[in-house]
Protein backbone atom coordinates (compact mmCIF):
# COMPACT_ATOMS: atom_id res chain seq x y z
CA UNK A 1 -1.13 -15.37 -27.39
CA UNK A 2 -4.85 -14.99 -26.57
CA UNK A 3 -7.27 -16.50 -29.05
CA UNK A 4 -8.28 -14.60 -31.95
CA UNK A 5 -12.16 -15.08 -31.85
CA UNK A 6 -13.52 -12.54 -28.90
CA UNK A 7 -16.71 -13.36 -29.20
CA UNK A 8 -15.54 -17.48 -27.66
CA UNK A 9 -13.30 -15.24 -24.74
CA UNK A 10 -16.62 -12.83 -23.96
CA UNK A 11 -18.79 -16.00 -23.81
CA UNK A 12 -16.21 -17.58 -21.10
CA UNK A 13 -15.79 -14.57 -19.37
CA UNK A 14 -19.38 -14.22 -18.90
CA UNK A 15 -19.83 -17.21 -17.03
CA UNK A 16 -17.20 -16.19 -14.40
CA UNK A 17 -17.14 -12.12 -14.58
CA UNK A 18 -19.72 -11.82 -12.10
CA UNK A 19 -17.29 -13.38 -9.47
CA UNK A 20 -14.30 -11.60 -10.88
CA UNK A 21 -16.50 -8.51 -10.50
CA UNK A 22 -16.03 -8.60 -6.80
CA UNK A 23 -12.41 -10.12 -6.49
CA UNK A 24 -10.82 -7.65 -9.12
CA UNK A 25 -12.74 -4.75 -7.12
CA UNK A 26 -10.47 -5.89 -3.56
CA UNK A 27 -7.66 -6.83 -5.91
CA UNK A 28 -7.34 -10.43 -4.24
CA UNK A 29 -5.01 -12.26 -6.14
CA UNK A 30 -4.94 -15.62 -4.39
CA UNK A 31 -8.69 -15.63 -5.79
CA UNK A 32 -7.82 -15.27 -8.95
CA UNK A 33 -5.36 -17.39 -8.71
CA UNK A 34 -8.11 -19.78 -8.45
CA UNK A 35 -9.94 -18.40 -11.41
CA UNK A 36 -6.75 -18.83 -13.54
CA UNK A 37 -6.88 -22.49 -12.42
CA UNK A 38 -10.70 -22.99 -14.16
CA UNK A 39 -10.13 -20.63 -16.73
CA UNK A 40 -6.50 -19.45 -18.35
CA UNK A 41 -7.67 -17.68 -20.69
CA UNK A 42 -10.07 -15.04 -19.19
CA UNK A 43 -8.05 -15.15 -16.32
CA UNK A 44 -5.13 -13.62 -18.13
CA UNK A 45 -7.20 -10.67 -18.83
CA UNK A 46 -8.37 -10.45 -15.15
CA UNK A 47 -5.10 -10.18 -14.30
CA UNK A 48 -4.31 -7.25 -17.13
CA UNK A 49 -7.51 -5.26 -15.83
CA UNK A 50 -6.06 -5.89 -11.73
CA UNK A 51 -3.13 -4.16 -12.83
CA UNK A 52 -4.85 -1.36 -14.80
CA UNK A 53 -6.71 -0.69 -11.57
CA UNK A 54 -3.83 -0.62 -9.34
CA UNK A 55 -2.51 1.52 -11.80
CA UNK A 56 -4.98 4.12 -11.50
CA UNK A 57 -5.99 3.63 -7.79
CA UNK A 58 -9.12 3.14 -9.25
CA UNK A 59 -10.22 0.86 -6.71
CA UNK A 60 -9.96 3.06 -3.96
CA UNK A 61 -9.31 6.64 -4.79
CA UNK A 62 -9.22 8.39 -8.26
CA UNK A 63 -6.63 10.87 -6.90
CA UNK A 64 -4.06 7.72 -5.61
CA UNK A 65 -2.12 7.98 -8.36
CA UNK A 66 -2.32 11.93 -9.62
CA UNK A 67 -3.82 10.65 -12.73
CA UNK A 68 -6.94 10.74 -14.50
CA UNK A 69 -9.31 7.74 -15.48
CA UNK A 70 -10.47 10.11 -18.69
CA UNK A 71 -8.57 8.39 -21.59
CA UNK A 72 -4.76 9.58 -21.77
CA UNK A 73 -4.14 12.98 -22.70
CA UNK A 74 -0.77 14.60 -23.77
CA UNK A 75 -0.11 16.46 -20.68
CA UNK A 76 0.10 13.27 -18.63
CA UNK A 77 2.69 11.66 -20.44
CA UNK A 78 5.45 13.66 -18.54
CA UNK A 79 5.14 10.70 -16.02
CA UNK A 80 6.88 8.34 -18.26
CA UNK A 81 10.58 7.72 -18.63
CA UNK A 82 10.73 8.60 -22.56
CA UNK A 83 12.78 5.55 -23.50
CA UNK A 84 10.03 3.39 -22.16
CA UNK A 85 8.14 0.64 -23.83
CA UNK A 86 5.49 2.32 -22.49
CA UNK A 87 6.34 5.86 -24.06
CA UNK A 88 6.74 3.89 -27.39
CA UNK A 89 3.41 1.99 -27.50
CA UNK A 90 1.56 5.33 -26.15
CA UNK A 91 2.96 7.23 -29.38
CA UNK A 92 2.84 4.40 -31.86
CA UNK A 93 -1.00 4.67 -30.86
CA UNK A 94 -3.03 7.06 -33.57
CA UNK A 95 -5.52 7.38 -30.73
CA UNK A 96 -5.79 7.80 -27.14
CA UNK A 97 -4.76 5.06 -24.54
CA UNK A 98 -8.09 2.47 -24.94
CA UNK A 99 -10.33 3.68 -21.48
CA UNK A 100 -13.43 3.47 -22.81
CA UNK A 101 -14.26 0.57 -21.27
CA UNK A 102 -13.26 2.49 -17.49
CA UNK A 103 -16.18 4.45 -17.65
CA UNK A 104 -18.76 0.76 -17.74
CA UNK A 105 -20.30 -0.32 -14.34
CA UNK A 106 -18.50 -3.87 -13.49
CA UNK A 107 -18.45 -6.32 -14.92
CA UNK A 108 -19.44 -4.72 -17.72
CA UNK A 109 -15.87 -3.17 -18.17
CA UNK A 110 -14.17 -6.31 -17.78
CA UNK A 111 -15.64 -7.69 -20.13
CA UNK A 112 -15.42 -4.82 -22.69
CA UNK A 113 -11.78 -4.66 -21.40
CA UNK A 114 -11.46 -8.33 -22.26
CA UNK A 115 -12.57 -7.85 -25.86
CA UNK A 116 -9.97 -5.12 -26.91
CA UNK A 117 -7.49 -6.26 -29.63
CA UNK A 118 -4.39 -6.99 -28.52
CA UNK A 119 -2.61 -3.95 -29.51
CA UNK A 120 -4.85 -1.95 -26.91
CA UNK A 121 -4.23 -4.78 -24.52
CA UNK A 122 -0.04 -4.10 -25.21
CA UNK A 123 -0.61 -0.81 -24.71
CA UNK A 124 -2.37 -0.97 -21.20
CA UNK A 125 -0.07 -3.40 -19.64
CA UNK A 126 3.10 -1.31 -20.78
CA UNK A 127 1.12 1.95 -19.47
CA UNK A 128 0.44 0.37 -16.61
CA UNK A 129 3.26 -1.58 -15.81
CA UNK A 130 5.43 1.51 -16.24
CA UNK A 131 3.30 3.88 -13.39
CA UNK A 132 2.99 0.87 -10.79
CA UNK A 133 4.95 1.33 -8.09
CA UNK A 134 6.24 -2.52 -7.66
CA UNK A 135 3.72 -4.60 -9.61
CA UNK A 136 2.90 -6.81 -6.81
CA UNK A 137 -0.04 -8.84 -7.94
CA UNK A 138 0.32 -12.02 -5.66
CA UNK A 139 0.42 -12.90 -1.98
CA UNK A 140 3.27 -15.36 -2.45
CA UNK A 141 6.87 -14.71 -2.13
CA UNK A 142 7.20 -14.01 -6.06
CA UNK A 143 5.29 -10.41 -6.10
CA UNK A 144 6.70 -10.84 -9.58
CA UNK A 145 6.11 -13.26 -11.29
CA UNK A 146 2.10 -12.46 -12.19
CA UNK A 147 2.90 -9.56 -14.00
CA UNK A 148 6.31 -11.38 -15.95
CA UNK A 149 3.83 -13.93 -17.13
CA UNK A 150 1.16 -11.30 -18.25
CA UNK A 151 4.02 -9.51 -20.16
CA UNK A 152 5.11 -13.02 -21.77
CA UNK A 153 1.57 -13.70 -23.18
CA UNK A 154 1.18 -10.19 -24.70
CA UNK A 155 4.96 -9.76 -25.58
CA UNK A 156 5.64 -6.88 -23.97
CA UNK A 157 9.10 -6.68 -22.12
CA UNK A 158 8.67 -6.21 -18.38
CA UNK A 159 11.89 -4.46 -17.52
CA UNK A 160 11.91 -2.28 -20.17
CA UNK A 161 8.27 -0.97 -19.23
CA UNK A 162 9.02 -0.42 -15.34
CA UNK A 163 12.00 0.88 -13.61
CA UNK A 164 12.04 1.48 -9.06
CA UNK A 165 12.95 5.39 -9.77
CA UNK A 166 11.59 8.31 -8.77
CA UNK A 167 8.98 8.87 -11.85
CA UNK A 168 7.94 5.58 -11.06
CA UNK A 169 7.17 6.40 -7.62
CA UNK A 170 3.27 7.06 -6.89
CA UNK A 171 3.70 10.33 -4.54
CA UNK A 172 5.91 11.43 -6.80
CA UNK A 173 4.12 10.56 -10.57
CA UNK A 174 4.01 14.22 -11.61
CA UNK A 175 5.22 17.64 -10.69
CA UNK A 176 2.61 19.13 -9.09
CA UNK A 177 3.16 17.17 -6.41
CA UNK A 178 7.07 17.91 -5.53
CA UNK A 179 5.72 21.69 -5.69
CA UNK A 180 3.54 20.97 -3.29
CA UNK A 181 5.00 19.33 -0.78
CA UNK A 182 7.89 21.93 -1.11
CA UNK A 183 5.64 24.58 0.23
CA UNK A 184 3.97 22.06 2.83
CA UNK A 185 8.08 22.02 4.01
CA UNK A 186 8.16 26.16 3.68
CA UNK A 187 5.22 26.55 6.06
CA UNK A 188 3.97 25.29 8.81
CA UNK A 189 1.35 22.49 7.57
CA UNK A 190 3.71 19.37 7.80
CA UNK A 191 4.02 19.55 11.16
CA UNK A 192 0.54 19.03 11.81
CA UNK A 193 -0.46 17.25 8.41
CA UNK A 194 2.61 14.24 8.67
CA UNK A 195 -0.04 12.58 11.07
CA UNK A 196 -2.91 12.49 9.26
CA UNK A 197 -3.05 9.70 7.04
CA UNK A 198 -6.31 10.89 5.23
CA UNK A 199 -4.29 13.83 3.53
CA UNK A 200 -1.45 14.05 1.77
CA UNK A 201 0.80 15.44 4.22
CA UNK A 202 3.70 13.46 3.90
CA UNK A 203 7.15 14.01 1.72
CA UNK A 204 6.87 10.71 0.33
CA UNK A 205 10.87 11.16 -0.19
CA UNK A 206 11.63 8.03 1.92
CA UNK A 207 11.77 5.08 -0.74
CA UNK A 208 14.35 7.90 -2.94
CA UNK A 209 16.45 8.23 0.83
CA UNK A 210 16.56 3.96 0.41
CA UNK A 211 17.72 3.91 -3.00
CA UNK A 212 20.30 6.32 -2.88
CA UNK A 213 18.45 8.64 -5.19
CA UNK A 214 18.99 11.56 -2.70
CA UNK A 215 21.16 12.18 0.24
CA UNK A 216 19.99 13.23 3.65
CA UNK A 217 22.84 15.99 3.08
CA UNK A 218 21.03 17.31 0.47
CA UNK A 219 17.90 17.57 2.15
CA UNK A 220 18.86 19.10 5.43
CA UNK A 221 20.95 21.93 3.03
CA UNK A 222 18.26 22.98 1.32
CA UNK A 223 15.87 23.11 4.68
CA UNK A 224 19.08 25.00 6.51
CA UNK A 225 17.67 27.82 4.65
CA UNK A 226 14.25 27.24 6.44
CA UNK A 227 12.33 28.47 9.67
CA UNK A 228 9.28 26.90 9.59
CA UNK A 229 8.04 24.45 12.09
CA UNK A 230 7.36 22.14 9.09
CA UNK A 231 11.67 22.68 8.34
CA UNK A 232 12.07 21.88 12.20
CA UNK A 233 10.34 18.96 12.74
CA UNK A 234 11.12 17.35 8.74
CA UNK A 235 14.92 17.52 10.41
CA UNK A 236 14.31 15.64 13.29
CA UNK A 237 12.92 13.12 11.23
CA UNK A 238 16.26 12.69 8.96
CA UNK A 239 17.10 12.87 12.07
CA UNK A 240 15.94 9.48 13.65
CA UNK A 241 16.60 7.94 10.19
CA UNK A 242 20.52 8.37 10.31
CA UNK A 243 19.90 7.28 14.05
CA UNK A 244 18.96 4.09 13.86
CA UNK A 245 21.05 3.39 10.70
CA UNK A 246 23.78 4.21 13.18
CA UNK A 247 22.24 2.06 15.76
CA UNK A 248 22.37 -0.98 13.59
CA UNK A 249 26.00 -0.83 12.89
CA UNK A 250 26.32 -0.94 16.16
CA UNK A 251 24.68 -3.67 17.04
CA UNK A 252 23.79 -5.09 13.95
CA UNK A 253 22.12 -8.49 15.68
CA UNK A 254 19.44 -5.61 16.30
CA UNK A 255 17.80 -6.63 12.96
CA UNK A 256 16.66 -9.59 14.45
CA UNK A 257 16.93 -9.55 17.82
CA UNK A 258 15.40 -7.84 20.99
CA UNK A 259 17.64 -4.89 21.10
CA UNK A 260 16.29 -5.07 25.04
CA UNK A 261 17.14 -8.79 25.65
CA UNK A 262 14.42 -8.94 28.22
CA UNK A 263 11.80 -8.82 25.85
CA UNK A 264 12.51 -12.08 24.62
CA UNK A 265 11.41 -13.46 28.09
CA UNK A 266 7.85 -12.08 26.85
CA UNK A 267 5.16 -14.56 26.13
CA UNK A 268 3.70 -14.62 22.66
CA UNK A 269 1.43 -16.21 20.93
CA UNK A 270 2.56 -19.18 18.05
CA UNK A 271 1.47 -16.74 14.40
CA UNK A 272 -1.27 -18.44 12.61
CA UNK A 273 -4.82 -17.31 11.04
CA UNK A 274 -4.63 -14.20 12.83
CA UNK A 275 -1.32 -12.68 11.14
CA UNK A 276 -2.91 -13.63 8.01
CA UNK A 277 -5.84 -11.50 8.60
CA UNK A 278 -3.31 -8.86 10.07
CA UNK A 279 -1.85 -9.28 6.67
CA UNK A 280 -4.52 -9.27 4.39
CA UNK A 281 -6.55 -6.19 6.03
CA UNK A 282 -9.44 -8.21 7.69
CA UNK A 283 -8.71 -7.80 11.24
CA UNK A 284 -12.52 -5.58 11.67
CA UNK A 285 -10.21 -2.65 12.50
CA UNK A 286 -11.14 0.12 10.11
CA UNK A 287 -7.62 2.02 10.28
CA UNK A 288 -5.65 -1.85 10.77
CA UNK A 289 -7.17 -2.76 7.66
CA UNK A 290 -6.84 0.35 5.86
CA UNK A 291 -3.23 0.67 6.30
CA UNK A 292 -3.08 -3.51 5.51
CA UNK A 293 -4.51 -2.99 2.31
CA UNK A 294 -2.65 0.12 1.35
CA UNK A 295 0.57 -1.50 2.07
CA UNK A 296 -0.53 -3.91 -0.84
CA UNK A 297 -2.14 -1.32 -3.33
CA UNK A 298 1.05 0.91 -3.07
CA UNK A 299 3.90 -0.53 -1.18
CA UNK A 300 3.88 2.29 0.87
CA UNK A 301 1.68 3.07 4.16
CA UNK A 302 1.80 6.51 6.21
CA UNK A 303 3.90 6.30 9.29
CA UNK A 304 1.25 6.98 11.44
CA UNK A 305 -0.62 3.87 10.23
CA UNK A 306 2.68 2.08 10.84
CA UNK A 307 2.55 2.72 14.01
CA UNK A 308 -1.00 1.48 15.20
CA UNK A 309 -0.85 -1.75 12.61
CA UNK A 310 2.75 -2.45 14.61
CA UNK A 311 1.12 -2.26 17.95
CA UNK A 312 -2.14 -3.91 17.19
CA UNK A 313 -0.18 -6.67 15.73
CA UNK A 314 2.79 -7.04 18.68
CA UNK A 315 -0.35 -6.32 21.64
CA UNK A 316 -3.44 -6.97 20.67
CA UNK A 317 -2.92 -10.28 18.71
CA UNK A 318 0.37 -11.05 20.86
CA UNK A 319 2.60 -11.72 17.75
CA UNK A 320 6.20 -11.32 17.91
CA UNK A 321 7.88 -8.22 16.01
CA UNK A 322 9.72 -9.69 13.77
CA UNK A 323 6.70 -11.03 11.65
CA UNK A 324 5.70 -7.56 11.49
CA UNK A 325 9.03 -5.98 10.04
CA UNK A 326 9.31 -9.12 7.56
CA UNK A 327 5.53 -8.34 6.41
CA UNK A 328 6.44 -4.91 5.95
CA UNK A 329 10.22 -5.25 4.00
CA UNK A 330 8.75 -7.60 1.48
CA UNK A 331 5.59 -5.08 0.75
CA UNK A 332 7.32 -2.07 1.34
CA UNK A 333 9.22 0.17 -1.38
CA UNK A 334 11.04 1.95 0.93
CA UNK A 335 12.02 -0.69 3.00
CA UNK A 336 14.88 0.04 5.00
CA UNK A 337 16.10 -2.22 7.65
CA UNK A 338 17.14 -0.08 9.89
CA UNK A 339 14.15 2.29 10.37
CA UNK A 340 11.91 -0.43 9.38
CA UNK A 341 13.09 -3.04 12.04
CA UNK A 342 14.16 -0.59 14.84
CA UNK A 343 10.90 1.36 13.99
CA UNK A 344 8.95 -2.31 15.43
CA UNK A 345 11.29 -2.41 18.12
CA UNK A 346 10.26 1.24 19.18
CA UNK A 347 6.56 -0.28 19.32
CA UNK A 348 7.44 -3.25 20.50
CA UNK A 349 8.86 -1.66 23.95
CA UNK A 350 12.47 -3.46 23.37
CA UNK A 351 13.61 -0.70 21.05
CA UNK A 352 15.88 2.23 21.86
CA UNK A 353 14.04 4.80 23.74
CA UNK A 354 11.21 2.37 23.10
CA UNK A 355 7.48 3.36 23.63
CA UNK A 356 6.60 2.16 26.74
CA UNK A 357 5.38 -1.28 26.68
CA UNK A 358 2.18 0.13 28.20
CA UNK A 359 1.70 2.41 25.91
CA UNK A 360 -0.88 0.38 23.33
CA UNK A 361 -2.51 2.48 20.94
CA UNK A 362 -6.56 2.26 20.64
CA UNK A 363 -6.90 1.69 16.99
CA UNK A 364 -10.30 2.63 16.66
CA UNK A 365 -9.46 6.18 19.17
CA UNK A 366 -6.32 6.63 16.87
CA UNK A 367 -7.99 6.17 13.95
CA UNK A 368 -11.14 8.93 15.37
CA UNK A 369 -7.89 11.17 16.16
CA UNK A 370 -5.54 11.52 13.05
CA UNK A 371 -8.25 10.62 10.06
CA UNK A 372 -11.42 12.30 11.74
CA UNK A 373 -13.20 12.58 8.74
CA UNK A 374 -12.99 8.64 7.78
CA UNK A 375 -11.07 10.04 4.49
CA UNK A 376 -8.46 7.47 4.50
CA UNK A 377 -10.42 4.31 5.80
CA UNK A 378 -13.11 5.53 3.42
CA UNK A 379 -10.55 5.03 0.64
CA UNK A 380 -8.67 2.17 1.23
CA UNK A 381 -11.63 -0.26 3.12
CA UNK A 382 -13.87 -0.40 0.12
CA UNK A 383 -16.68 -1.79 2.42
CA UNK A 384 -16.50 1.50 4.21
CA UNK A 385 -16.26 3.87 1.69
CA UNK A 386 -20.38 4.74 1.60
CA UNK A 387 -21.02 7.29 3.85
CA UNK A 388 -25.00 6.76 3.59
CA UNK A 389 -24.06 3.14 4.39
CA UNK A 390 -21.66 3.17 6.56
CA UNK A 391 -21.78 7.12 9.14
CA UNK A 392 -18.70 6.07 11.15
CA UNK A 393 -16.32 4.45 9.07
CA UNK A 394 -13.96 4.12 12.51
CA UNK A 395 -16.73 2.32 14.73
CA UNK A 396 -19.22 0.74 12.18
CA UNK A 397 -22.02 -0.77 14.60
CA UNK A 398 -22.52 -5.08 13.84
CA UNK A 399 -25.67 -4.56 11.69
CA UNK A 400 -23.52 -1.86 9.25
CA UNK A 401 -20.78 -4.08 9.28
CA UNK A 402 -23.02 -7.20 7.94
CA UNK A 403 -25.02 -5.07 5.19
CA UNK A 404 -22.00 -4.07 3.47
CA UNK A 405 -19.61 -7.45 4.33
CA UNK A 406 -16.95 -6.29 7.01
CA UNK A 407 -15.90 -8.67 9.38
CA UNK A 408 -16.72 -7.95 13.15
CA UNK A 409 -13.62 -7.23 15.12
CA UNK A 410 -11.51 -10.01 15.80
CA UNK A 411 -10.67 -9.34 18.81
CA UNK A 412 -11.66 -7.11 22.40
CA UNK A 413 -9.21 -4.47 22.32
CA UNK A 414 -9.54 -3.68 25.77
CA UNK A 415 -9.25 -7.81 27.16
CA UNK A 416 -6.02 -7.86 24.94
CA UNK A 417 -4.80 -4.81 25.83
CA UNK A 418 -5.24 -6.12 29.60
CA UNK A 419 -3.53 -9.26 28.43
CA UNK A 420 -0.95 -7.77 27.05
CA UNK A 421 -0.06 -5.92 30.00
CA UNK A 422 0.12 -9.12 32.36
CA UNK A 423 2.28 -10.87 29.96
CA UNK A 424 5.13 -7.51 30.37
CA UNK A 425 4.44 -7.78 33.98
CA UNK A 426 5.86 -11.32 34.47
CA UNK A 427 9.16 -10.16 33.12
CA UNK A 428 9.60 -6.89 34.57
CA UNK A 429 11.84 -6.51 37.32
């Protein structure tokens, strides 16, 4: 258990907060990782406040989650399971959830975070531990085990505290939101608003379709009722859902192979420092790296953003598909092989009724189309998110990009795109 005196755990975590400051702010666990390394104790707590801020989106967005950073009032607690450790600590509490120390400039509030007693400390990991959406707090293969070992030091039971349902889900955290995006279905707004990743436009219903929470039955009964465009085109997408599902038991070698055998004549590139910076979100391609990093906030990303990451990764960097799809089922709550891998394939140009290989989005024109307003690079690219600082969060000139730390792009879009396109043309015909 942590150490009893705080005032020996504030005077260690002053030597190293400034640092943490910055790495807690991007959520970078393989830093921290280091930090935990020079100091375990302090480290621990880093690790309890990186939670508490994926928690509450606080990061990037103060509306991520549907919550509130104010300290925990009654009418939020509908968005816990009642037979939750988490429930139980909030009411054992004689006073609100501890979030006093939210409101401090950092590192200020990790520090003041760091000196809680241990009760408050219980009660923020079970809190939130219980509203994340897959507590994935590491960039190795164990997204796990971080948060098991967090749990372990403050005794607090992991599995009881979170549970991969519905009011676990972070579209889908309160009410409100299912009324709303019933009357986005109603009228006509999803049709246009399912592109645009900077609003929330989306049904968000796709991780309950992968756990069998709902049936697509169920879905396209209630919308029989329905006229909208929104109704319309929400069908069509159960639509190519149940489509490739039927595709892969089919041909189920389709989940790792070129569904178009051709495309496996195609030359690509061996995956190295550039699908890690694909991965991470530090490509210098505002909506690549928006989307990168959201996928590892929330373990979801909007399908339009799945789209350009797929093809930026498959023809601008010349990496091979299926490092893609892998990426995205181990990040991904709603990972589903099917639509997931056939969804590459479509991008890749070897799916069924594939995009044309020639067809290679523009990220930074795609990212000017669908999110014109720079709201959703704004909140997930931190470095972006100024608009004094940064006026086009989509094209930031070199000299924005170095005063607020965002790497230059690392690569020519339009030389790949070129090279992309004589690569296809040596195996066509």
């Amino acid at each position: 258990m942590p150490s009893s005196d705080p005032a020996a755990t504030l005077r260690k975590a002053d030597g190293i907060s400034a640092s943490l400051a910055d790495d807690l702010r991007a959520t970078r666990q393989h830093i921290l990782r280091a930090h935990l390394a020079a100091d375990f104790e302090v480290a621990f707590d880093a690790m309890l406040y990186a939670l508490c801020e994926q928690a509450l989106g606080r990061s990037y967005n103060n509306e991520a989650l549907d919550i509130s950073i104010r300290p925990f009032q009654a009418q939020n607690r509908e968005v816990l399971h009642a037979d939750t450790v988490a429930q139980k600590m909030l009411e054992a509490l004689e006073q609100d959830l501890a979030t006093d120390w939210m409101k401090l400039e950092k590192p200020d509030d990790f520090r003041a975070m760091s000196a809680l007693p241990i009760a408050d400390k219980q009660a923020l990991f079970a809190w939130a531990t219980g509203l994340a959406v897959k507590p994935q707090l590491s960039s190795d293969n164990r997204p796990s085990h971080i948060i098991e070992e967090i749990g372990a030091r403050l005794d607090v039971d992991v599995a009881a505290c979170w549970r991969p349902s519905a009011q676990n889900y972070w579209g889908r955290v309160n009410k409100g939101h299912a009324v709303a995006t019933a009357r986005k279905l109603i009228g006509d707004d999803y049709a246009e608003d399912r592109d645009r990743p900077g609003v929330d436009g989306t049904s968000r219903m796709s991780v309950h379709l992968k756990y069998g929470e709902v049936h697509p039955r169920t879905l396209l009964a209630d919308l029989s009722r329905r006229r909208s465009d929104g109704a319309r085109v929400y069908r069509t997408e159960l639509a190519w859902r149940e489509f490739y599902a039927d595709v892969l038991h089919t041909r189920p070698e389709t989940a790792r192979e070129y569904y178009k055998p051709e495309f496996a004549r195609l030359s690509y590139d061996r995956p190295g420092a550039q699908l890690e910076a694909w991965q991470e979100g530090r490509t210098g391609f505002p909506i690549v790296d928006a989307g990168m990093r959201q996928l590892r906030a929330t373990g979801w990303v909007h399908n339009r953003v799945r789209m350009i990451v797929a093809s930026f990764l498959v023809k601008d960097l010349h990496v091979e598909w299926q490092h893609g799809a892998r990426h995205f089922l181990h990040w991904l709550v709603d990972g589903d092989l099917a639509s997931n891998n056939h969804g590459w394939q479509w991008v890749a140009g070897s799916g069924t009724d594939a995009s044309p290989f020639f067809r290679v989005f523009n990220p930074t024109t795609q990212g000017k189309k669908f999110d014109p307003r720079g709201d959703y690079v704004r909140r997930w690219v931190e470095e972006l998110s100024d608009p004094e600082q940064v006026p086009d969060p989509h094209d930031p000139d070199p000299d924005t990009r170095d005063l607020v730390g965002y790497p230059a792009p690392m690569v020519d879009h339009k030389e790949e795109r070129q090279e992309a396109l004589d690569r296809w043309e040596k195996i066509r015909g």
